[in-house]
C-alpha atoms as a PDB file:
ATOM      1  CA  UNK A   1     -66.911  22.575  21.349  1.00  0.00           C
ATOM      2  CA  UNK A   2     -67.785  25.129  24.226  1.00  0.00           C
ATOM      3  CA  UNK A   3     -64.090  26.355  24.090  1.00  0.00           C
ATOM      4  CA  UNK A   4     -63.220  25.193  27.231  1.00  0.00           C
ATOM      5  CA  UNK A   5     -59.496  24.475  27.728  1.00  0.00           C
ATOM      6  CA  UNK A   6     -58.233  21.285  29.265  1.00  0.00           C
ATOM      7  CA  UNK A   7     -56.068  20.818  32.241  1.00  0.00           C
ATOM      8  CA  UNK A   8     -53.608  18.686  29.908  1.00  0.00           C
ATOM      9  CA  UNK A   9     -53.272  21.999  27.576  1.00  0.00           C
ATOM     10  CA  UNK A  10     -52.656  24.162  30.912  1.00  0.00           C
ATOM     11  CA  UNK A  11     -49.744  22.127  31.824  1.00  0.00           C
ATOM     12  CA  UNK A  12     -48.164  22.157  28.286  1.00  0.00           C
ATOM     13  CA  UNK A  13     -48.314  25.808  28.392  1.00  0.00           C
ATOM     14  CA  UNK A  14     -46.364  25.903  31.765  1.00  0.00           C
ATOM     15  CA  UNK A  15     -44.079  23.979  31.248  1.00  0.00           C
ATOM     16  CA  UNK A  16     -43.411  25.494  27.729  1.00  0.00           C
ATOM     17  CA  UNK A  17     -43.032  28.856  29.704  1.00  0.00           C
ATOM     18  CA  UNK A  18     -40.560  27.286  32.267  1.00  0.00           C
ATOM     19  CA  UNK A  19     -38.435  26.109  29.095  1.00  0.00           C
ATOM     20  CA  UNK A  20     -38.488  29.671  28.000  1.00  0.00           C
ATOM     21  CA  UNK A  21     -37.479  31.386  31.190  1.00  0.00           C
ATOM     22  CA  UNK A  22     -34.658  28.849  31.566  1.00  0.00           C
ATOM     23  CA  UNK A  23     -33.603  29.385  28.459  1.00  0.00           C
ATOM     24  CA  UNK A  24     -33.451  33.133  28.476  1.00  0.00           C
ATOM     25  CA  UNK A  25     -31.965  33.153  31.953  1.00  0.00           C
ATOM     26  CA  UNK A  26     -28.958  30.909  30.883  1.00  0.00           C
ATOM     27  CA  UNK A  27     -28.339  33.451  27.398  1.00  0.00           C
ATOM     28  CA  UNK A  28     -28.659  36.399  29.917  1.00  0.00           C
ATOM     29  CA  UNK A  29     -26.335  34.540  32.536  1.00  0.00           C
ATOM     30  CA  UNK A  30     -23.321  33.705  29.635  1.00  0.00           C
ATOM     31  CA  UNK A  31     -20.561  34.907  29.649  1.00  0.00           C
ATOM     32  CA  UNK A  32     -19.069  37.098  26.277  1.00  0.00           C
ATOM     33  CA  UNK A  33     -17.686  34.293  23.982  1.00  0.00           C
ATOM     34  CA  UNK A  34     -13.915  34.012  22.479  1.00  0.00           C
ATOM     35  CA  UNK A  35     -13.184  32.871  18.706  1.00  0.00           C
ATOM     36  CA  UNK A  36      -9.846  31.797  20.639  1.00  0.00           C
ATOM     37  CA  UNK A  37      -8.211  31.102  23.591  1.00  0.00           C
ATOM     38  CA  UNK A  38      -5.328  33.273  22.417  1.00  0.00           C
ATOM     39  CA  UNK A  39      -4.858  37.105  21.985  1.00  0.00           C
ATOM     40  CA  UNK A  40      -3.068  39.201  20.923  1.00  0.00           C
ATOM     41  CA  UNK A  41       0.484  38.981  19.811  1.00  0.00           C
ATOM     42  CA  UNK A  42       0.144  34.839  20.842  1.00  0.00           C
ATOM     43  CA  UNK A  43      -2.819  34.757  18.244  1.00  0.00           C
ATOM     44  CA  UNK A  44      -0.869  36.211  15.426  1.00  0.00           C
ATOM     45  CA  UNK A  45       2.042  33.865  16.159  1.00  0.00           C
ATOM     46  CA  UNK A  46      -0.172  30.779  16.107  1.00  0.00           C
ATOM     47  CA  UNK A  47      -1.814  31.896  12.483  1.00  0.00           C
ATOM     48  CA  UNK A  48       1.851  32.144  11.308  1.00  0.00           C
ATOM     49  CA  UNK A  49       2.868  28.999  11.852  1.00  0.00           C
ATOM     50  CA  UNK A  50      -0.398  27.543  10.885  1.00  0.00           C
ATOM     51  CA  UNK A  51      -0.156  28.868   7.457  1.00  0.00           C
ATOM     52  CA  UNK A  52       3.142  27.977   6.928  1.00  0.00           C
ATOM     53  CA  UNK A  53       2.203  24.076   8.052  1.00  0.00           C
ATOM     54  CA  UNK A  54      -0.439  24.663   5.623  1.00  0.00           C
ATOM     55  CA  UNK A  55       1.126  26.215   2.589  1.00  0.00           C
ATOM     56  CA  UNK A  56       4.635  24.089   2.915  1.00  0.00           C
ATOM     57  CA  UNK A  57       4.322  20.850   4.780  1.00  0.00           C
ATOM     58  CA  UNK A  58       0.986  19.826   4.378  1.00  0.00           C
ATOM     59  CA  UNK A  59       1.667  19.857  -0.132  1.00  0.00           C
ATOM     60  CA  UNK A  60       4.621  18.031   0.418  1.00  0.00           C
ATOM     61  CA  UNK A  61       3.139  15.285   2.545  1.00  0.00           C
ATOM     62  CA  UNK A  62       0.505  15.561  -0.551  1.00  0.00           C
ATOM     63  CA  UNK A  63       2.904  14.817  -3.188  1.00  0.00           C
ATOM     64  CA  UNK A  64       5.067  12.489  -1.008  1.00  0.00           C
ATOM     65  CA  UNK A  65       1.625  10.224  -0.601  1.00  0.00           C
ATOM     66  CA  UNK A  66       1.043  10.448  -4.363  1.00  0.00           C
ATOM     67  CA  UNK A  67       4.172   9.806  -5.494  1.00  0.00           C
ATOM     68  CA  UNK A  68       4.268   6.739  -2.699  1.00  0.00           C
ATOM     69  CA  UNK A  69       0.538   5.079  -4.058  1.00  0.00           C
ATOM     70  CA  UNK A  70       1.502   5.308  -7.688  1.00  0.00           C
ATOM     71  CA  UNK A  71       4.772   3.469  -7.281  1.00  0.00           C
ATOM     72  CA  UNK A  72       3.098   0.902  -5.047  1.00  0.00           C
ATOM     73  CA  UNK A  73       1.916  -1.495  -8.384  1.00  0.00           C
ATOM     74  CA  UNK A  74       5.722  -1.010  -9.636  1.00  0.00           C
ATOM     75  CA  UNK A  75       6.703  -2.256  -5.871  1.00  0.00           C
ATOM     76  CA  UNK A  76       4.005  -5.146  -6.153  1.00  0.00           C
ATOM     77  CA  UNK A  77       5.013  -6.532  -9.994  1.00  0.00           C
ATOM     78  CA  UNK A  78       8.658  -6.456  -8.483  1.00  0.00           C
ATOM     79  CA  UNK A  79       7.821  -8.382  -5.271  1.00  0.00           C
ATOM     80  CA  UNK A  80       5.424 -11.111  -7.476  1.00  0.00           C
ATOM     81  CA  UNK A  81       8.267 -10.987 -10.432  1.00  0.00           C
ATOM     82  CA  UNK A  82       5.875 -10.034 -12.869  1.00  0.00           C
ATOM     83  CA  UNK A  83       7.247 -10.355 -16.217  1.00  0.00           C
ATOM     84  CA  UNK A  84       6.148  -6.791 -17.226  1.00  0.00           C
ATOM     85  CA  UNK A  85       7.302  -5.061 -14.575  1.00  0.00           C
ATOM     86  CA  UNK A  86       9.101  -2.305 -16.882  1.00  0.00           C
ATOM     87  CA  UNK A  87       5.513  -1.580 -18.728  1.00  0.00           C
ATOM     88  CA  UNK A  88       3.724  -1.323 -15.423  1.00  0.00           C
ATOM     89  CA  UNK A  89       6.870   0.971 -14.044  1.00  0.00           C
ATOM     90  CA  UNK A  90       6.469   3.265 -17.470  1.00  0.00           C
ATOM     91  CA  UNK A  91       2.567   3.150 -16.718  1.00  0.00           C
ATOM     92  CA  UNK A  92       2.668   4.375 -12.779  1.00  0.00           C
ATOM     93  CA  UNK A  93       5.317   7.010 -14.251  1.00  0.00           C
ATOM     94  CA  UNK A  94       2.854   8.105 -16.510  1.00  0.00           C
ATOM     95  CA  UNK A  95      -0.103   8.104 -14.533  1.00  0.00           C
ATOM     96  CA  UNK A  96       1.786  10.628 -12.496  1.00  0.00           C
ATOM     97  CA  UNK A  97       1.929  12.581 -15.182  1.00  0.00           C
ATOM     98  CA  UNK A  98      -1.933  12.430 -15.839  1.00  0.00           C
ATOM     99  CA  UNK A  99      -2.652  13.143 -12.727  1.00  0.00           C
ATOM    100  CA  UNK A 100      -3.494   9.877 -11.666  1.00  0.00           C
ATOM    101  CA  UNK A 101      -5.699   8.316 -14.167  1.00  0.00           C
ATOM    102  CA  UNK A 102      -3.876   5.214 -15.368  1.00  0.00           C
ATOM    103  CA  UNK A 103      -2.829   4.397 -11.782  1.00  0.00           C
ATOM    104  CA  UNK A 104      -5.806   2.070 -11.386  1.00  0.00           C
ATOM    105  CA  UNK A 105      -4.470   0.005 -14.245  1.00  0.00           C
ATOM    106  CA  UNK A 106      -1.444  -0.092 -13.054  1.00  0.00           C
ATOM    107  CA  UNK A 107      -2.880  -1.479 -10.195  1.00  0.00           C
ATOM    108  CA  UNK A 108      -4.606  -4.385 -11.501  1.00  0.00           C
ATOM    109  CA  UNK A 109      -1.964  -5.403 -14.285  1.00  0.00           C
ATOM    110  CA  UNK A 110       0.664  -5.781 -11.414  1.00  0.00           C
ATOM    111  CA  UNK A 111      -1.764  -8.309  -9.945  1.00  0.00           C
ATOM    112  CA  UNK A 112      -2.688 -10.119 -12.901  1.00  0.00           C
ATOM    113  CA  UNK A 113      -1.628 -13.584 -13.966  1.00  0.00           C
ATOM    114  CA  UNK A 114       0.017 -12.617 -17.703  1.00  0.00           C
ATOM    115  CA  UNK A 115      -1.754 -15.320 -19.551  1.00  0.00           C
ATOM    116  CA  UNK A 116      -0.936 -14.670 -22.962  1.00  0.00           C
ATOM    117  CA  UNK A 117       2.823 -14.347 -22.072  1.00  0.00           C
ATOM    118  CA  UNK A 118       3.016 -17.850 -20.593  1.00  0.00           C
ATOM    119  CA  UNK A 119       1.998 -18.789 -23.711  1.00  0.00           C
ATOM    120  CA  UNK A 120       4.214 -16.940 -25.673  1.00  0.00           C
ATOM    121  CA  UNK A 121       7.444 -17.573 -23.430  1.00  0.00           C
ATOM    122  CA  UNK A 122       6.623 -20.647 -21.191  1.00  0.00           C
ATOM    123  CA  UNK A 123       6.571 -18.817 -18.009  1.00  0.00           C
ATOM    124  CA  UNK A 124       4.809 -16.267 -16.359  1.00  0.00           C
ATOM    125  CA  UNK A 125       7.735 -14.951 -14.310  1.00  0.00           C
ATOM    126  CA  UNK A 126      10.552 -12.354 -14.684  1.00  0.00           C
ATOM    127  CA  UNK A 127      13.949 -13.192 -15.402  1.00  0.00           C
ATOM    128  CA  UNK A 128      15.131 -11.531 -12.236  1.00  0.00           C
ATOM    129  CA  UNK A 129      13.294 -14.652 -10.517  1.00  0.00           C
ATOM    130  CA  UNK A 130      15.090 -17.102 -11.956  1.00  0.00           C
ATOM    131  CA  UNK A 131      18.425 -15.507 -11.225  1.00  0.00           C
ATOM    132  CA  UNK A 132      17.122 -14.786  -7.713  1.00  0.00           C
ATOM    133  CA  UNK A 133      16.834 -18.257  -7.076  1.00  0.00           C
ATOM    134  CA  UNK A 134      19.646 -19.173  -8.366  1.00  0.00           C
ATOM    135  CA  UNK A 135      21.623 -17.358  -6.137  1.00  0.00           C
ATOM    136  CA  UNK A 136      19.744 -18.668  -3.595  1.00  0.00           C
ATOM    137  CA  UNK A 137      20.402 -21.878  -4.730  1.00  0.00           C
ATOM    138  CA  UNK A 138      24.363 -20.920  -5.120  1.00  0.00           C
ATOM    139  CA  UNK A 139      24.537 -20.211  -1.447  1.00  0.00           C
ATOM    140  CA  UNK A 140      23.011 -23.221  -0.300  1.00  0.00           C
ATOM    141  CA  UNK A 141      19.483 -21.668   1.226  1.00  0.00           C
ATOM    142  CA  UNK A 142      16.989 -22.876  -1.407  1.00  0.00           C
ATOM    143  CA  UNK A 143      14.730 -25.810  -0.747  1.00  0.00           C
ATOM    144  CA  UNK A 144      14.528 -29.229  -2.809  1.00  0.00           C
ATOM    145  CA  UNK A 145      11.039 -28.475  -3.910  1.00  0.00           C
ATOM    146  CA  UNK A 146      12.134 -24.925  -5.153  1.00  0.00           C
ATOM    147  CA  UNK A 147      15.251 -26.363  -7.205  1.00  0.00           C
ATOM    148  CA  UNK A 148      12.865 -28.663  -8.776  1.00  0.00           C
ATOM    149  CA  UNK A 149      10.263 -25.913  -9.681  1.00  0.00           C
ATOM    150  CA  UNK A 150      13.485 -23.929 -11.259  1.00  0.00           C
ATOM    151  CA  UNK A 151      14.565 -27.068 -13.504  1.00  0.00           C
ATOM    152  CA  UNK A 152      11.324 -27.751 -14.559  1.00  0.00           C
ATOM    153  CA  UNK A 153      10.289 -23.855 -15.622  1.00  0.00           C
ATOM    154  CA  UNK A 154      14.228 -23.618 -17.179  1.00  0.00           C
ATOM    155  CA  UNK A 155      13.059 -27.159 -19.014  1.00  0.00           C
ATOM    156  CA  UNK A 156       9.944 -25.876 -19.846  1.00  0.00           C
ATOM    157  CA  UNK A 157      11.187 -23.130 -21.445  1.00  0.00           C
ATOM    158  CA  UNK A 158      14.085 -24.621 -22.856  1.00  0.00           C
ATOM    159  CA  UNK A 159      11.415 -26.754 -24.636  1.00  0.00           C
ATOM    160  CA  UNK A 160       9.803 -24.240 -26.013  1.00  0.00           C
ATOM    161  CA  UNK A 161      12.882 -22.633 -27.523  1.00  0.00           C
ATOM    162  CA  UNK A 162      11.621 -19.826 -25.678  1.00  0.00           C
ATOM    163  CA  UNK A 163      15.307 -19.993 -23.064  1.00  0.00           C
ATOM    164  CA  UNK A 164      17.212 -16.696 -22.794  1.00  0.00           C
ATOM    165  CA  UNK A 165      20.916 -17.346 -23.262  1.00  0.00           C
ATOM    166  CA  UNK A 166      21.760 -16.229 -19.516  1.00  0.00           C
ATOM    167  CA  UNK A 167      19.154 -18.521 -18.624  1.00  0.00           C
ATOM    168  CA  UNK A 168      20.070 -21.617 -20.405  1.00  0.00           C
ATOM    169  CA  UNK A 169      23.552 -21.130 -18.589  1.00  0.00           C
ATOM    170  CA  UNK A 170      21.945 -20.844 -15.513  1.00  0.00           C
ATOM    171  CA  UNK A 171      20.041 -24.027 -15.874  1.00  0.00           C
ATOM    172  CA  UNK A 172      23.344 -25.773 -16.530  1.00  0.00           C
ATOM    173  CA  UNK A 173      24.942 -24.308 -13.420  1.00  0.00           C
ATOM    174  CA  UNK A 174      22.282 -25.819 -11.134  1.00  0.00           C
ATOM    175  CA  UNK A 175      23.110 -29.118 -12.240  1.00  0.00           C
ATOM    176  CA  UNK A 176      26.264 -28.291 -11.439  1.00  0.00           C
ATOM    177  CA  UNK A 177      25.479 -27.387  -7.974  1.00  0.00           C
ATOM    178  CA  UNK A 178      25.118 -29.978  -4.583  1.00  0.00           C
ATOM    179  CA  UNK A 179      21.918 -31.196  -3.729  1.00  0.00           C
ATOM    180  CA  UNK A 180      19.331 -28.350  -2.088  1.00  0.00           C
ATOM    181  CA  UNK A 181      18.653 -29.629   1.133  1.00  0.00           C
ATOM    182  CA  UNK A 182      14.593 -31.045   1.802  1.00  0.00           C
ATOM    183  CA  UNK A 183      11.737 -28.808   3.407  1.00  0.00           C
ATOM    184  CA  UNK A 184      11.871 -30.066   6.315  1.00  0.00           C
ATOM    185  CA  UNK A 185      15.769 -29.719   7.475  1.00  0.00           C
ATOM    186  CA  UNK A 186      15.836 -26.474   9.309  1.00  0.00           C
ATOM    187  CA  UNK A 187      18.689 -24.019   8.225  1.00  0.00           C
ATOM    188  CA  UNK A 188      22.060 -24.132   9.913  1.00  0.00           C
ATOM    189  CA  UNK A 189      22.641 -21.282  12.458  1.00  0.00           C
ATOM    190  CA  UNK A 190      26.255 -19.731  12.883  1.00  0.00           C
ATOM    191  CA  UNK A 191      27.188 -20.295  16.814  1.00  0.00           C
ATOM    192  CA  UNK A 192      27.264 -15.914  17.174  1.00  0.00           C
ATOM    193  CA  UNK A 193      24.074 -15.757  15.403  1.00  0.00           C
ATOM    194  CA  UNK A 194      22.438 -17.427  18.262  1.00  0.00           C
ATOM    195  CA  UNK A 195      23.131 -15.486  20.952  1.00  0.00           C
ATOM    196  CA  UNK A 196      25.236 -18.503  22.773  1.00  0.00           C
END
């Protein structure tokens, strides 16, 4: 190499100079810079109420969003009429207590299938579920198919010796009561209730 320098490295080192000089006339033409676009007496107001949304409102959204997630599996084994509904309540309640641990198993024992307690009992739902439907039943809204499902489970059950007392009454009421009307009758509307 002679150590000449090529006119591509000239023009890098130009236009690396222009960059600089750009750049240090913008810095020089800023402006002074604000933390905030308050002052003063405004400022102080502002951090006042800000630490009072922080230090009140924002832990009681906290615990009202905890409290709401671990009673959400005692919500769900109520809504699928799980028949352990009171031992997942006790275990949400609980994992409140521990801070959250057991909430996970809460979580997937209100979404299980309770295999072993079919077994044991003949069905795999609450009691509250039969009576549920029953009333439904009473005021004339259930379905054919659903009736049936109820006999058969109360039968089923009844079978297995396994039928509650208030049960095995209420599978002698609905033979009692007047034929459910089929799936595919659509329910009677009162005249007001339709707007007429």
């Amino acid at each position: 190499m002679t150590g000449k320098v090529s006119t591509h490295d000239r023009g890098d080192g130009a236009r690396a100079l222009a960059r600089a000089s750009a750049g240090a006339a913008l810095t020089l033409a800023a402006g002074t810079a604000h933390a905030s676009f308050l002052s003063g007496e405004a400022l102080d107001t502002a951090a006042d109420i800000m630490s009072w949304v922080v230090i009140v409102i924002v832990p009681i959204i906290g615990i009202a969003v905890f409290w709401i997630v671990h009673v959400m599996p005692e919500k769900i084994a109520h809504r699928r009429h799980h028949p352990q509904t009171q031992a997942i309540q006790v275990l949400c309640l609980l994992s409140l207590v521990f801070g959250g641990l057991l909430w996970p198993i809460a979580w997937l024992w209100a979404y299980t299938r309770p295999v072993a307690y079919r077994l044991a009992y003949g069905t795999d739902k609450h009691d509250e579920y039969f009576t549920e439907l029953a009333d439904k039943a009473r005021r004339g809204e259930a379905l054919e198919h659903e009736l049936d499902t109820l006999r058969h489970e109360l039968d089923s059950m009844h079978a297995r010796g396994t039928l509650p007392l208030n049960l095995a009454q209420l599978r002698e009421e609905l033979d009692s009561l007047p034929p459910a009307r089929p799936a595919d009758v659509p329910v009677p509307v009162a005249a007001g209730a339709r707007g007429d």
